[in-house]
N, C-alpha and C. Protein backbone atom coordinates (compact mmCIF):
# COMPACT_ATOMS: atom_id res chain seq x y z
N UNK A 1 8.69 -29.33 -4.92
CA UNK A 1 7.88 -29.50 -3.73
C UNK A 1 7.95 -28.22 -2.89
N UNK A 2 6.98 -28.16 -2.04
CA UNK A 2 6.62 -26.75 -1.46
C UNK A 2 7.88 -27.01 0.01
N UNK A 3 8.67 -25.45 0.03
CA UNK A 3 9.33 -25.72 1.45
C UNK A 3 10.88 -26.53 1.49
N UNK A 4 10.83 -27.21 0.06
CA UNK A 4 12.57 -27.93 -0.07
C UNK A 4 11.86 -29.35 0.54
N UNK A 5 10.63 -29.55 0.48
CA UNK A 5 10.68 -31.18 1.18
C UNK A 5 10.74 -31.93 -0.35
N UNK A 6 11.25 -33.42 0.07
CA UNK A 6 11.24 -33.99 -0.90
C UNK A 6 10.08 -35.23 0.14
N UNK A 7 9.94 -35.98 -1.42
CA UNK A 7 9.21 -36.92 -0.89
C UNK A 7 9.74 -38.48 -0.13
N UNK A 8 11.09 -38.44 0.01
CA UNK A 8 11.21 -39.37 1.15
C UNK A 8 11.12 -38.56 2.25
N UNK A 9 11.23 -37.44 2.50
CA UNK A 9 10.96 -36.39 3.63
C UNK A 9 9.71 -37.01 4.09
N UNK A 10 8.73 -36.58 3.29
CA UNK A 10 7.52 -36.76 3.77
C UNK A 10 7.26 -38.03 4.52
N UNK A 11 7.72 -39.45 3.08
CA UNK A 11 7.71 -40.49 4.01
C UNK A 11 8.07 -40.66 5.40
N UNK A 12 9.09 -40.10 5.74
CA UNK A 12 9.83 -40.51 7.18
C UNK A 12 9.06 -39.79 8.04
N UNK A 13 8.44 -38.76 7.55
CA UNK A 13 7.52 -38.14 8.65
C UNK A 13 6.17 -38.61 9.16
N UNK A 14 5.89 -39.68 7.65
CA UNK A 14 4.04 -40.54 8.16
C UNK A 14 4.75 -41.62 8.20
N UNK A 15 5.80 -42.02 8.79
CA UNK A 15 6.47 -43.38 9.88
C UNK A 15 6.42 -43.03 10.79
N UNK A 16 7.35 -41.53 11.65
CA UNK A 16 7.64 -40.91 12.71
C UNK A 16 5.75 -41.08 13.15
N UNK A 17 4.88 -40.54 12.90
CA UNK A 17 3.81 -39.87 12.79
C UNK A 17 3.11 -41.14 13.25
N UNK A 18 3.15 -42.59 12.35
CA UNK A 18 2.33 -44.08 12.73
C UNK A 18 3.43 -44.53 14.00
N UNK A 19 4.46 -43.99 14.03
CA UNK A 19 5.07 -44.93 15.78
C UNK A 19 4.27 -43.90 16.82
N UNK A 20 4.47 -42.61 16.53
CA UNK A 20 4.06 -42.00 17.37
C UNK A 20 2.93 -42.37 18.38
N UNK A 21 1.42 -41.96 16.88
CA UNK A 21 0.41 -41.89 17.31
C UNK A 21 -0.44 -43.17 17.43
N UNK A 22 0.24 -44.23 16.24
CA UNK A 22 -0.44 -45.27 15.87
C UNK A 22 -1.57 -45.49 14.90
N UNK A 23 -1.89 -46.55 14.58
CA UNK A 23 -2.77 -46.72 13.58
C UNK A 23 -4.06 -46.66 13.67
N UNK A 24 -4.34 -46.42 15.15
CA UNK A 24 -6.22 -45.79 14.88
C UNK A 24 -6.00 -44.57 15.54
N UNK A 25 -5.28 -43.81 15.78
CA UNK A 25 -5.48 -42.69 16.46
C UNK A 25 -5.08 -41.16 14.75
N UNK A 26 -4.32 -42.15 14.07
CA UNK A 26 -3.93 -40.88 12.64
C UNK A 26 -5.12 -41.11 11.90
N UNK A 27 -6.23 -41.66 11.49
CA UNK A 27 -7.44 -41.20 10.83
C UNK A 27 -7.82 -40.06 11.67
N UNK A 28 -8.39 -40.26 12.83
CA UNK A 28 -8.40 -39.32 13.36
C UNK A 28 -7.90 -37.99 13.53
N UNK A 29 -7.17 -38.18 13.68
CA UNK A 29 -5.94 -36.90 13.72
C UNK A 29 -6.13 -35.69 12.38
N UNK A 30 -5.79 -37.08 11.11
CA UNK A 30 -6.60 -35.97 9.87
C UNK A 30 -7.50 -35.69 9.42
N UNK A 31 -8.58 -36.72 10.12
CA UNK A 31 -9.90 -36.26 10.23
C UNK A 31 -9.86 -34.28 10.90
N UNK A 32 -9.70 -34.53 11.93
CA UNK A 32 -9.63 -33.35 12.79
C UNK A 32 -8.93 -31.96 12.21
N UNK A 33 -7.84 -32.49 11.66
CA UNK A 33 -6.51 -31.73 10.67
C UNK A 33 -7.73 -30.89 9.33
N UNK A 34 -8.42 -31.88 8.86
CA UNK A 34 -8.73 -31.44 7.73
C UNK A 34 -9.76 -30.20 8.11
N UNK A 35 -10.81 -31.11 8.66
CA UNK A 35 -11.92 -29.90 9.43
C UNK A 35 -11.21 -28.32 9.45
N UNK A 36 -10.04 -28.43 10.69
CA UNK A 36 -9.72 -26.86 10.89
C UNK A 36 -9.20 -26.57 9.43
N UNK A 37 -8.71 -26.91 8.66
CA UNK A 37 -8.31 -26.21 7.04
C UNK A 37 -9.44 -25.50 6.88
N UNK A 38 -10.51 -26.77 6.67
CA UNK A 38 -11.67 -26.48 5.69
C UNK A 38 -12.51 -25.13 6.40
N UNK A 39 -12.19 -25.23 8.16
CA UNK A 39 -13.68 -23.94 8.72
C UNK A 39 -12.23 -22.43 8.41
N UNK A 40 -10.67 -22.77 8.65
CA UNK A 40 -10.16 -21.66 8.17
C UNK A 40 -10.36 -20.75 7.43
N UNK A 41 -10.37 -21.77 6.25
CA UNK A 41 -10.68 -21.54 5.08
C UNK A 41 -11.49 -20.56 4.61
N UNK A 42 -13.08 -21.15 5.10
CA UNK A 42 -14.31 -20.25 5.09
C UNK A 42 -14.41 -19.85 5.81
N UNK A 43 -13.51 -18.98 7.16
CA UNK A 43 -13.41 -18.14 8.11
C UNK A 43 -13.09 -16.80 6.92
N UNK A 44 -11.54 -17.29 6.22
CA UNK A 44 -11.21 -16.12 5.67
C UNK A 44 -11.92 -15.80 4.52
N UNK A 45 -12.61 -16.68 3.57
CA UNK A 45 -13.44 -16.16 2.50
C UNK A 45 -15.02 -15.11 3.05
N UNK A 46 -15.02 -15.41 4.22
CA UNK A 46 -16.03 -14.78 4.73
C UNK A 46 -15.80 -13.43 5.06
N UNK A 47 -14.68 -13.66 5.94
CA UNK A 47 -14.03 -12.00 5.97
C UNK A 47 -13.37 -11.53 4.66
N UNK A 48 -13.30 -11.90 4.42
CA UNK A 48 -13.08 -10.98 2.51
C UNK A 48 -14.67 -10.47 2.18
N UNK A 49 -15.46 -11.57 1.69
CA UNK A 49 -16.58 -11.19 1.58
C UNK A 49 -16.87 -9.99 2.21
N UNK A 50 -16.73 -9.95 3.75
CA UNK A 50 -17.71 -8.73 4.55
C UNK A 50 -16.78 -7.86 4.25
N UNK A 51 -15.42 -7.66 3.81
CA UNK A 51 -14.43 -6.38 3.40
C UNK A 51 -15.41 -6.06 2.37
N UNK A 52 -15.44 -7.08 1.05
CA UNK A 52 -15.86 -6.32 -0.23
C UNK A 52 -17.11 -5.81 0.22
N UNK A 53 -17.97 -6.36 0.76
CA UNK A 53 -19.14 -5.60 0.88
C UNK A 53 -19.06 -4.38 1.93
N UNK A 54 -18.67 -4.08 2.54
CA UNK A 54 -18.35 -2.69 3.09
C UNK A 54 -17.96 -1.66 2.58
N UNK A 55 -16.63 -2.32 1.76
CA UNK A 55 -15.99 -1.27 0.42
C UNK A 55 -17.13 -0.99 -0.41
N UNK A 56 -17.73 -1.62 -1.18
CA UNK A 56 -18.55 -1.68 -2.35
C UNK A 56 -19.92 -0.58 -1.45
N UNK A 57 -19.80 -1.00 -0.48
CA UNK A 57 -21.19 -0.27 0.44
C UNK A 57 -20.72 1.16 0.46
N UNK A 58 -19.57 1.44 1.05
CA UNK A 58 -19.04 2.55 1.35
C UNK A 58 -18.78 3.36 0.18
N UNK A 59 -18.22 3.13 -1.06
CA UNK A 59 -17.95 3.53 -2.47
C UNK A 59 -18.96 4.03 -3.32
N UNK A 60 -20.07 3.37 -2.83
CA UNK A 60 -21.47 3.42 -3.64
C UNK A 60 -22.78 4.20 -3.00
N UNK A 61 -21.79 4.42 -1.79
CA UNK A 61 -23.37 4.92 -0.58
C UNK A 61 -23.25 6.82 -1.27
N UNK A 62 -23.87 7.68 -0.56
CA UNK A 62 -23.92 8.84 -1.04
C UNK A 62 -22.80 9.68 -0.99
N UNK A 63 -22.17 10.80 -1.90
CA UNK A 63 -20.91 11.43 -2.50
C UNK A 63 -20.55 12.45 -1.49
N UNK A 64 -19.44 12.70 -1.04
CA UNK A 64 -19.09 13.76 -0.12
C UNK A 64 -19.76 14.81 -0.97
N UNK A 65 -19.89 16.03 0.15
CA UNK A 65 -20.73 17.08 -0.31
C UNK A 65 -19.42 18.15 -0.80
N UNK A 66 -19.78 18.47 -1.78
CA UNK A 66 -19.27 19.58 -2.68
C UNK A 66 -19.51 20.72 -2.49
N UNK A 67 -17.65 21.45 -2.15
CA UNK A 67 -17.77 22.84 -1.27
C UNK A 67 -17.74 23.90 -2.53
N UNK A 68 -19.20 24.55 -3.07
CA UNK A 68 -19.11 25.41 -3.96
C UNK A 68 -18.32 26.85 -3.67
N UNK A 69 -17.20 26.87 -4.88
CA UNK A 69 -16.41 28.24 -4.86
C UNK A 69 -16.47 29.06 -4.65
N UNK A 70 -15.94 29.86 -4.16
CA UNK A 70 -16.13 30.99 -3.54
C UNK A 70 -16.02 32.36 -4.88
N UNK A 71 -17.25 33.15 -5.05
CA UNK A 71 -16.96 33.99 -6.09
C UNK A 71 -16.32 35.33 -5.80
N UNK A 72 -14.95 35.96 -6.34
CA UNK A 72 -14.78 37.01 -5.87
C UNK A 72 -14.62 38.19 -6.89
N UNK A 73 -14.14 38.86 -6.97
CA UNK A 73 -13.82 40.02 -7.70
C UNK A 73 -12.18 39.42 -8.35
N UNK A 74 -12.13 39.93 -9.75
CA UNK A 74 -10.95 39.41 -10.38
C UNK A 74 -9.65 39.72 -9.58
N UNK A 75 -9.56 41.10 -8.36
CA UNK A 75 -8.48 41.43 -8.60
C UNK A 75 -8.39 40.57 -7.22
N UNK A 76 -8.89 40.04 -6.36
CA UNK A 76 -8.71 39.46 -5.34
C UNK A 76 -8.82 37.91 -5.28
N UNK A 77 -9.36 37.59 -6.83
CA UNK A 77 -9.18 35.92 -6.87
C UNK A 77 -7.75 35.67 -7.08
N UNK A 78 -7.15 36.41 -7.98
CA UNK A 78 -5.23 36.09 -8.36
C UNK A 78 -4.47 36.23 -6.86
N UNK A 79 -4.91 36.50 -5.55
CA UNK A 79 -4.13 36.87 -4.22
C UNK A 79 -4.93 35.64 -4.01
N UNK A 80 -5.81 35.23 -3.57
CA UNK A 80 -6.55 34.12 -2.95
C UNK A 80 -6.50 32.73 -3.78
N UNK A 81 -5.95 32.29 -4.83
CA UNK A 81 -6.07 31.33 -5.58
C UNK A 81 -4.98 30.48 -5.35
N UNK A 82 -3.84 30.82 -4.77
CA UNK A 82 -2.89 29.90 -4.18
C UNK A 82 -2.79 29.36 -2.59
N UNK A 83 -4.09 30.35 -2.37
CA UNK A 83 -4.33 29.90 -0.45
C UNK A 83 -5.24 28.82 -0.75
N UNK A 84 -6.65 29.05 -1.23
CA UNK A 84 -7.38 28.03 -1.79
C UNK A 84 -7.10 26.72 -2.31
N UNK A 85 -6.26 26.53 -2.75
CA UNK A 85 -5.63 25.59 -3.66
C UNK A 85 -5.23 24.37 -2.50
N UNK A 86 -4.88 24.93 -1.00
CA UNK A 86 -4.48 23.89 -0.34
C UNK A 86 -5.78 23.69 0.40
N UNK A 87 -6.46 24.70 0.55
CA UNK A 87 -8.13 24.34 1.81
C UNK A 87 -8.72 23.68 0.72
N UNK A 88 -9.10 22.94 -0.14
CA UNK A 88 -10.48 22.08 -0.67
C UNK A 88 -9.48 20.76 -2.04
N UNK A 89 -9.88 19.90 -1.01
CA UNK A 89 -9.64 18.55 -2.34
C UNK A 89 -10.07 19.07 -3.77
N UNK A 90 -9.15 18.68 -4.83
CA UNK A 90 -9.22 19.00 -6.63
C UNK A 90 -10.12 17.74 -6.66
N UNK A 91 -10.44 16.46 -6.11
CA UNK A 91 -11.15 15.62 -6.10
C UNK A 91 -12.71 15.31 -5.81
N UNK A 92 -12.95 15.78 -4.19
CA UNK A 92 -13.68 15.50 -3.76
C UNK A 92 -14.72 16.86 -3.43
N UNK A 93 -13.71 18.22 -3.25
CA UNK A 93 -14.10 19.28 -2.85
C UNK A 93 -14.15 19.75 -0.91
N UNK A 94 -13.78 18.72 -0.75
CA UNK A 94 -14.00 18.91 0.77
C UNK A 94 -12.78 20.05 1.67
N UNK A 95 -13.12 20.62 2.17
CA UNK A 95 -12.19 21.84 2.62
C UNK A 95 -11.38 20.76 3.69
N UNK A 96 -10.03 21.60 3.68
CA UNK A 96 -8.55 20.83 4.59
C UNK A 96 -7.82 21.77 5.14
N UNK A 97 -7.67 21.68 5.97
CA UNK A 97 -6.31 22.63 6.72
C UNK A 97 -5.17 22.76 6.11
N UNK A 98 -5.05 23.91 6.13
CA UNK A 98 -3.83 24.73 5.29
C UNK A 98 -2.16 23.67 5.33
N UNK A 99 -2.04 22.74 5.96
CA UNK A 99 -0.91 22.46 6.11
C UNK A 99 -1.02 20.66 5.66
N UNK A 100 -2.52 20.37 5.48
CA UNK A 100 -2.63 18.96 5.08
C UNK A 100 -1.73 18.54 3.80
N UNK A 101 -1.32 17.61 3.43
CA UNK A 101 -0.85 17.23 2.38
C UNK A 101 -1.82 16.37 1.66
N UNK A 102 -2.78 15.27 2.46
CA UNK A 102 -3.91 14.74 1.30
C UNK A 102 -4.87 14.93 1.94
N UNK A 103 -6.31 14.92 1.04
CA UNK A 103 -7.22 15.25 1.69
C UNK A 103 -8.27 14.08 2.70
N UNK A 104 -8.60 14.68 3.63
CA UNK A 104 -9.00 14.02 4.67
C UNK A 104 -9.88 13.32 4.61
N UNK A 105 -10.92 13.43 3.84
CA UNK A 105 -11.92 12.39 3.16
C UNK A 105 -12.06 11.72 2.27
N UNK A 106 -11.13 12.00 1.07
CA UNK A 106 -10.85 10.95 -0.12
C UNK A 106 -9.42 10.36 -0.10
N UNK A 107 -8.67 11.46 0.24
CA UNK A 107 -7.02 10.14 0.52
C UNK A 107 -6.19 10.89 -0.79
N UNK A 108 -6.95 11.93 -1.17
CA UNK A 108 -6.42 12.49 -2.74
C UNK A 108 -5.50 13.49 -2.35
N UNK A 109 -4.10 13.48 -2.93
CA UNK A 109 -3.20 14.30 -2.97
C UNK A 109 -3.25 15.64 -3.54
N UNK A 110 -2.97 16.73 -1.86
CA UNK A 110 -3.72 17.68 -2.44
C UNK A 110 -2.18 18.82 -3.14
N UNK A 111 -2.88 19.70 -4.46
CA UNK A 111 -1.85 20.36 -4.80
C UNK A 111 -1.23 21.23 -4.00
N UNK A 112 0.19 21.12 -3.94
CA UNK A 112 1.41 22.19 -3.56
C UNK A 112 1.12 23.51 -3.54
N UNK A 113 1.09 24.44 -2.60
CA UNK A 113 1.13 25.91 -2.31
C UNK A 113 1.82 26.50 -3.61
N UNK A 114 1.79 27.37 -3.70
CA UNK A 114 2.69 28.08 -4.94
C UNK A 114 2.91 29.28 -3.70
N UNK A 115 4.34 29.46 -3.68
CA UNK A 115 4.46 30.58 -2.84
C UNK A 115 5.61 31.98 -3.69
């Protein structure tokens, strides 16, 4: 049983429950009881729903824009290729401040400086 109750538990609790309230006032009661489950219920399936559809909206809507490379001369790409490495997501392409650790628009872990 859920919680360690056993079922004389329960019993003693819909005795406690009929002295209490009495015998026309507990239909009621779980009348009322059940309702809030049931609108809970489809409170939270609803907000799931509007999550997935936001995600699914957001995931599917148009692609961050892609920061094309910078072309240089061979002898100045081998000095610049470990500064670079921390300004633009390996993912997404989006340029980041030199000291970010993931990138700011995809959440993608950006590679380690080589120093």
């Amino acid at each position: 049983m859920p919680f360690g109750i056993q079922p004389i538990h329960i019993v003693i609790i819909i005795i406690v429950a009929f002295l209490l309230f009495g015998a026309t006032r507990l239909p009621e009661i779980g009348r009322s009881l059940g309702k809030s489950i049931s609108e809970f219920k489809k409170g939270t399936k609803e907000a799931a729903e509007g999550f997935k559809e936001e995600v699914t909206k957001n995931g599917s809507g148009p692609a961050a824009p892609v920061v094309p490379a910078q072309v240089s001369s061979p002898a100045t790409s081998a000095e610049s290729s470990p500064a670079q490495a921390g300004h633009f997501c390996i993912q997404c392409g989006a340029p980041n401040p030199p000291e970010a650790r993931f990138c700011a628009s995809c959440g993608t872990k950006l590679p380690e400086k080589i120093t």
